[in-house]
N, C-alpha and C. Protein backbone atom coordinates (compact mmCIF):
# COMPACT_ATOMS: atom_id res chain seq x y z
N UNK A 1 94.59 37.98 -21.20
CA UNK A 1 94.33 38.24 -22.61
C UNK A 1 95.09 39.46 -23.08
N UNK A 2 94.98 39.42 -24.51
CA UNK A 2 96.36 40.56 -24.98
C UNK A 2 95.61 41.47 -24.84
N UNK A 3 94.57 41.71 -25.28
CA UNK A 3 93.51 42.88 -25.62
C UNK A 3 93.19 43.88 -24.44
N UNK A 4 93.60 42.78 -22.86
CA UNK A 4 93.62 43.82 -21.96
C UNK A 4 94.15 44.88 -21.34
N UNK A 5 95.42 44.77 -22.22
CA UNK A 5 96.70 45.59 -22.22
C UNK A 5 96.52 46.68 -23.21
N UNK A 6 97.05 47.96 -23.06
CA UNK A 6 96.99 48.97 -23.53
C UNK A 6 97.36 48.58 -25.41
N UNK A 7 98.84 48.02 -25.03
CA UNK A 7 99.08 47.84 -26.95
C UNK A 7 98.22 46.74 -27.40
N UNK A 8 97.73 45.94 -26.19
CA UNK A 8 96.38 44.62 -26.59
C UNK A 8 95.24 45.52 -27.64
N UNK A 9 94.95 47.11 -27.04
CA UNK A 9 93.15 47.50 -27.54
C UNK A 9 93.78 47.57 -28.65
N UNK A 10 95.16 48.30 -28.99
CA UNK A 10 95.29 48.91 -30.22
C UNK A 10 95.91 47.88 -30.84
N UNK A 11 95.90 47.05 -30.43
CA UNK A 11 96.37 45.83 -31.73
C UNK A 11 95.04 45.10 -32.24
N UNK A 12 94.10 44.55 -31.09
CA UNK A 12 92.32 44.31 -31.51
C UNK A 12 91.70 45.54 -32.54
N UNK A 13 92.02 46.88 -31.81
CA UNK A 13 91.14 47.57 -32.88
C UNK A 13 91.66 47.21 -34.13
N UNK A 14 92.89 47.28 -34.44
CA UNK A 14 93.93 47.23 -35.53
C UNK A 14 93.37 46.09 -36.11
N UNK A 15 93.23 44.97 -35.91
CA UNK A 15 92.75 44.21 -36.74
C UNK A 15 91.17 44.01 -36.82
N UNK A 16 90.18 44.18 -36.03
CA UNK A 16 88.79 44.49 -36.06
C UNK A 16 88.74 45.06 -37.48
N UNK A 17 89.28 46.56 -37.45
CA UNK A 17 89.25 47.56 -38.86
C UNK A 17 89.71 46.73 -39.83
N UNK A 18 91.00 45.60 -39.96
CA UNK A 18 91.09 45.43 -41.39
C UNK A 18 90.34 44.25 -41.35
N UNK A 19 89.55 43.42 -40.30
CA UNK A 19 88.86 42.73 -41.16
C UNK A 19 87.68 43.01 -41.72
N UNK A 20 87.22 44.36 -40.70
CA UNK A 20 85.93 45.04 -41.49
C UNK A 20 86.57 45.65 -43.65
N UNK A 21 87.64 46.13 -43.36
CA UNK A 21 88.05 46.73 -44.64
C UNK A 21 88.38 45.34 -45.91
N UNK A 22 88.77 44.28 -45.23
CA UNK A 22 89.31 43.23 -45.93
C UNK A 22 87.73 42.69 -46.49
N UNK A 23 86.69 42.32 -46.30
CA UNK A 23 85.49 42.24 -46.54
C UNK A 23 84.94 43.39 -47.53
N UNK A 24 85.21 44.80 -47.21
CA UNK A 24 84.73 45.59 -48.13
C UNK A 24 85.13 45.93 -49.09
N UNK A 25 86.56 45.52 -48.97
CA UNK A 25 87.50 45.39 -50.41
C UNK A 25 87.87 44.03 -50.97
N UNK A 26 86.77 43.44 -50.25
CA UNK A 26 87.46 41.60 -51.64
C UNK A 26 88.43 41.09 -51.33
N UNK A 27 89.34 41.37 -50.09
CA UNK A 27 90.51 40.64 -49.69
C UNK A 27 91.78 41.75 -50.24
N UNK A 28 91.82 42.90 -50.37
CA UNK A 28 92.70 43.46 -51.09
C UNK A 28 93.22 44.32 -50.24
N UNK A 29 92.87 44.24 -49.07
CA UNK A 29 93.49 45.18 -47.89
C UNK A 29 94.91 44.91 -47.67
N UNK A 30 95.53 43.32 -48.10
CA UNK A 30 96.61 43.30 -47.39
C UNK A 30 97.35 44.00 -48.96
N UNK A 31 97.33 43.65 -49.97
CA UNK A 31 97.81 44.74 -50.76
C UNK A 31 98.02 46.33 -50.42
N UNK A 32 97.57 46.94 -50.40
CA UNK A 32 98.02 47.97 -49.78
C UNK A 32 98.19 48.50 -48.36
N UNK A 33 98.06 47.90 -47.82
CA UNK A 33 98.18 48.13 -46.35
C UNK A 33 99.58 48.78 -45.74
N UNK A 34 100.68 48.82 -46.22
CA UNK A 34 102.04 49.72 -46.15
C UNK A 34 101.21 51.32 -46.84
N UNK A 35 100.57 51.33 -47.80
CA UNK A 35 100.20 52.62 -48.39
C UNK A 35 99.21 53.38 -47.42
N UNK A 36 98.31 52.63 -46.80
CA UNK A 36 96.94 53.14 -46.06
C UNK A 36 97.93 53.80 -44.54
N UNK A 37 99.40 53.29 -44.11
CA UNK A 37 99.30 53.87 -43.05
C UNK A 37 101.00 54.85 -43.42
N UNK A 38 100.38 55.58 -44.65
CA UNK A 38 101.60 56.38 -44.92
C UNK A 38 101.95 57.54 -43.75
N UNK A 39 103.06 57.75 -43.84
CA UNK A 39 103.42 58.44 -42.64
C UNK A 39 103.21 58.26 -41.40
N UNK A 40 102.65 56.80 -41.18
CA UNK A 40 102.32 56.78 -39.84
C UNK A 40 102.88 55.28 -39.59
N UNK A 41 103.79 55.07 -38.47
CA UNK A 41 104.38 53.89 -38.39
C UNK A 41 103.80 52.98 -37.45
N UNK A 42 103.67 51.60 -37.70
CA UNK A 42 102.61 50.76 -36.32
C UNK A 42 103.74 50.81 -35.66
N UNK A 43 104.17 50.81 -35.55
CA UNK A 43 105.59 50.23 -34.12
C UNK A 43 105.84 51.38 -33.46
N UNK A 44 105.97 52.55 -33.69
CA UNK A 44 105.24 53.80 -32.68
C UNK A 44 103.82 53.63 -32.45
N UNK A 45 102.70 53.85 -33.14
CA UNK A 45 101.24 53.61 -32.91
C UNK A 45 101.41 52.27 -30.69
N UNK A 46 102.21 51.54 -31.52
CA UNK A 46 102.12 50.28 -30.45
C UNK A 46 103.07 50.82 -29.30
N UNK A 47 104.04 51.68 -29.42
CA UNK A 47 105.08 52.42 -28.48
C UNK A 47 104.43 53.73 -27.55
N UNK A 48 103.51 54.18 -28.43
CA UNK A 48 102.26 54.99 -27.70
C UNK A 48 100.92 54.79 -26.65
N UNK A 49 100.88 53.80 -27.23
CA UNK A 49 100.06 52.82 -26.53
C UNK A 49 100.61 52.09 -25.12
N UNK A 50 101.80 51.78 -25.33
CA UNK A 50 102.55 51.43 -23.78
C UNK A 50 102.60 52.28 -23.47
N UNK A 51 103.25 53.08 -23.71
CA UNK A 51 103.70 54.31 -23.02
C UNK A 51 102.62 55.11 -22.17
N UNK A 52 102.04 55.57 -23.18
CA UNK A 52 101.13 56.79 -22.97
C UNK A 52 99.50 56.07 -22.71
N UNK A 53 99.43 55.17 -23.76
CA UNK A 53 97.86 54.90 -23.37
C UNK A 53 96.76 54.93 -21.68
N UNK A 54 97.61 55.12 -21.17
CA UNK A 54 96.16 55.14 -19.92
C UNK A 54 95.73 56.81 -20.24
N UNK A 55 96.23 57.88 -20.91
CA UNK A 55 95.61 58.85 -21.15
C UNK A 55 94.53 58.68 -22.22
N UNK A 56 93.52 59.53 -22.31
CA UNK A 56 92.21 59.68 -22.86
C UNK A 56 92.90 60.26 -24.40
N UNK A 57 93.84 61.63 -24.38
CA UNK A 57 93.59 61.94 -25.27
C UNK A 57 94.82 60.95 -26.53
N UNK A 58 95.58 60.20 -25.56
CA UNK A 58 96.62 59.43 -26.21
C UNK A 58 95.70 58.36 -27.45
N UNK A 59 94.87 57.66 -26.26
CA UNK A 59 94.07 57.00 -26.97
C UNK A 59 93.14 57.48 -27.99
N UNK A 60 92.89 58.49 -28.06
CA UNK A 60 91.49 58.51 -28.86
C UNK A 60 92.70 59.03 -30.08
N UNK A 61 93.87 59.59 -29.91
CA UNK A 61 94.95 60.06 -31.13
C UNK A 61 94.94 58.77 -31.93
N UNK A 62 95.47 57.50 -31.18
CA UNK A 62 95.86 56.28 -31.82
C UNK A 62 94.43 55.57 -32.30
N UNK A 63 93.03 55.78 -31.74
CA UNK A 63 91.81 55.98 -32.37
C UNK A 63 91.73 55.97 -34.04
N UNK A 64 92.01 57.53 -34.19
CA UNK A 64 91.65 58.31 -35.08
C UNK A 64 92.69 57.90 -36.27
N UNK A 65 94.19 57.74 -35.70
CA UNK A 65 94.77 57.23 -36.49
C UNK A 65 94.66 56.09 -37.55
N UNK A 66 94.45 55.21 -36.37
CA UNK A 66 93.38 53.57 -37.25
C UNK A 66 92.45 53.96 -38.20
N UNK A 67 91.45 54.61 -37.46
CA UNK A 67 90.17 54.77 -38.11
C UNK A 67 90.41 55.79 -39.70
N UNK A 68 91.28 56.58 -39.43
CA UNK A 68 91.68 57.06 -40.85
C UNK A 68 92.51 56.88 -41.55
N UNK A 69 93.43 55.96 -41.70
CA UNK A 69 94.21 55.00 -42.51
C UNK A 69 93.87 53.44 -43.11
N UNK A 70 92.53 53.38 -42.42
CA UNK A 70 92.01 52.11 -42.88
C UNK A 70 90.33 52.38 -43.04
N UNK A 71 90.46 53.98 -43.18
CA UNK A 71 88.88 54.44 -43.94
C UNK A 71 88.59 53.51 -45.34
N UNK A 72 87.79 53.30 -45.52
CA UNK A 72 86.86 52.47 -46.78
C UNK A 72 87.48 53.38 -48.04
N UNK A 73 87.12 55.17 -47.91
CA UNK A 73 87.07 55.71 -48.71
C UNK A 73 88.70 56.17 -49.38
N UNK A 74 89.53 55.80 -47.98
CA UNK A 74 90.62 56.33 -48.09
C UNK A 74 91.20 55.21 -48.69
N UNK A 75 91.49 53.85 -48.63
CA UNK A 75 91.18 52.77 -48.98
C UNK A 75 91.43 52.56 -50.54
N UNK A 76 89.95 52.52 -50.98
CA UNK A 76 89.26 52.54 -52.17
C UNK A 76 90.12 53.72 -53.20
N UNK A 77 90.70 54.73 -52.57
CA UNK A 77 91.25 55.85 -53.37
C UNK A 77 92.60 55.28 -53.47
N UNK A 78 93.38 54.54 -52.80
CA UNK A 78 94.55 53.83 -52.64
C UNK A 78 94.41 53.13 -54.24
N UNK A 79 93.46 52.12 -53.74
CA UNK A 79 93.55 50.49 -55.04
C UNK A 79 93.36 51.36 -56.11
N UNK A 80 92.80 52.55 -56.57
CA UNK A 80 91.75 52.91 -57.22
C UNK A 80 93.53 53.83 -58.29
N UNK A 81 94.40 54.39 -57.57
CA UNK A 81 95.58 54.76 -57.91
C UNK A 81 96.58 53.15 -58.14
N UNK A 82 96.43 52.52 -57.70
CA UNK A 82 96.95 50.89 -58.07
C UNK A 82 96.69 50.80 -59.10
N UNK A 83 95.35 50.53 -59.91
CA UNK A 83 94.45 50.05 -60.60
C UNK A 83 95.27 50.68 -62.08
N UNK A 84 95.22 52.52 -61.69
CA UNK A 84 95.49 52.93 -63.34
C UNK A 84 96.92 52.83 -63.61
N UNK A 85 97.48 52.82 -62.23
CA UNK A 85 99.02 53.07 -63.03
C UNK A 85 99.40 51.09 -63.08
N UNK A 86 98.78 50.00 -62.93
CA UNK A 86 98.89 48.99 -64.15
C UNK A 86 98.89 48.84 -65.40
């Protein structure tokens, strides 16, 4: 299974989070989804993860990363800048 592989967790978490976010935003996650991971590129995120992932603190970096680029709140402040400049 892919998931058992280092870039496997971080590609499962990776999508776990947007389908939790895709639900809390009405399907509008894939709309911004280039904006939610500004400055931060998946194809390093996934190059870190080979590389480096059997370390603790590698992982919990690429963690935190997910978890705060595909925050609800961070999110919601994205569409929410979409919204006025329509």
């Amino acid at each position: 299974m892919a998931n058992e592989t280092r870039e496997g967790a971080v590609f499962q978490k990776l999508l776990d989070k947007l389908e939790i976010e895709r639900a809390a935003l009405g399907g509008r996650i894939f709309d911004i989804l280039g904006e939610a991971f500004d400055n931060v590129s998946l194809k390093d995120l996934l190059i870190d993860a080979i590389r480096y992932g059997k370390r603790s603190d590698v992982k919990a970096r690429l963690d935190q990363v997910i978890e705060g680029a595909l925050d609800t709140e961070h999110l919601k402040a994205i569409l929410s800048g979409i919204s006025r400049s329509q």
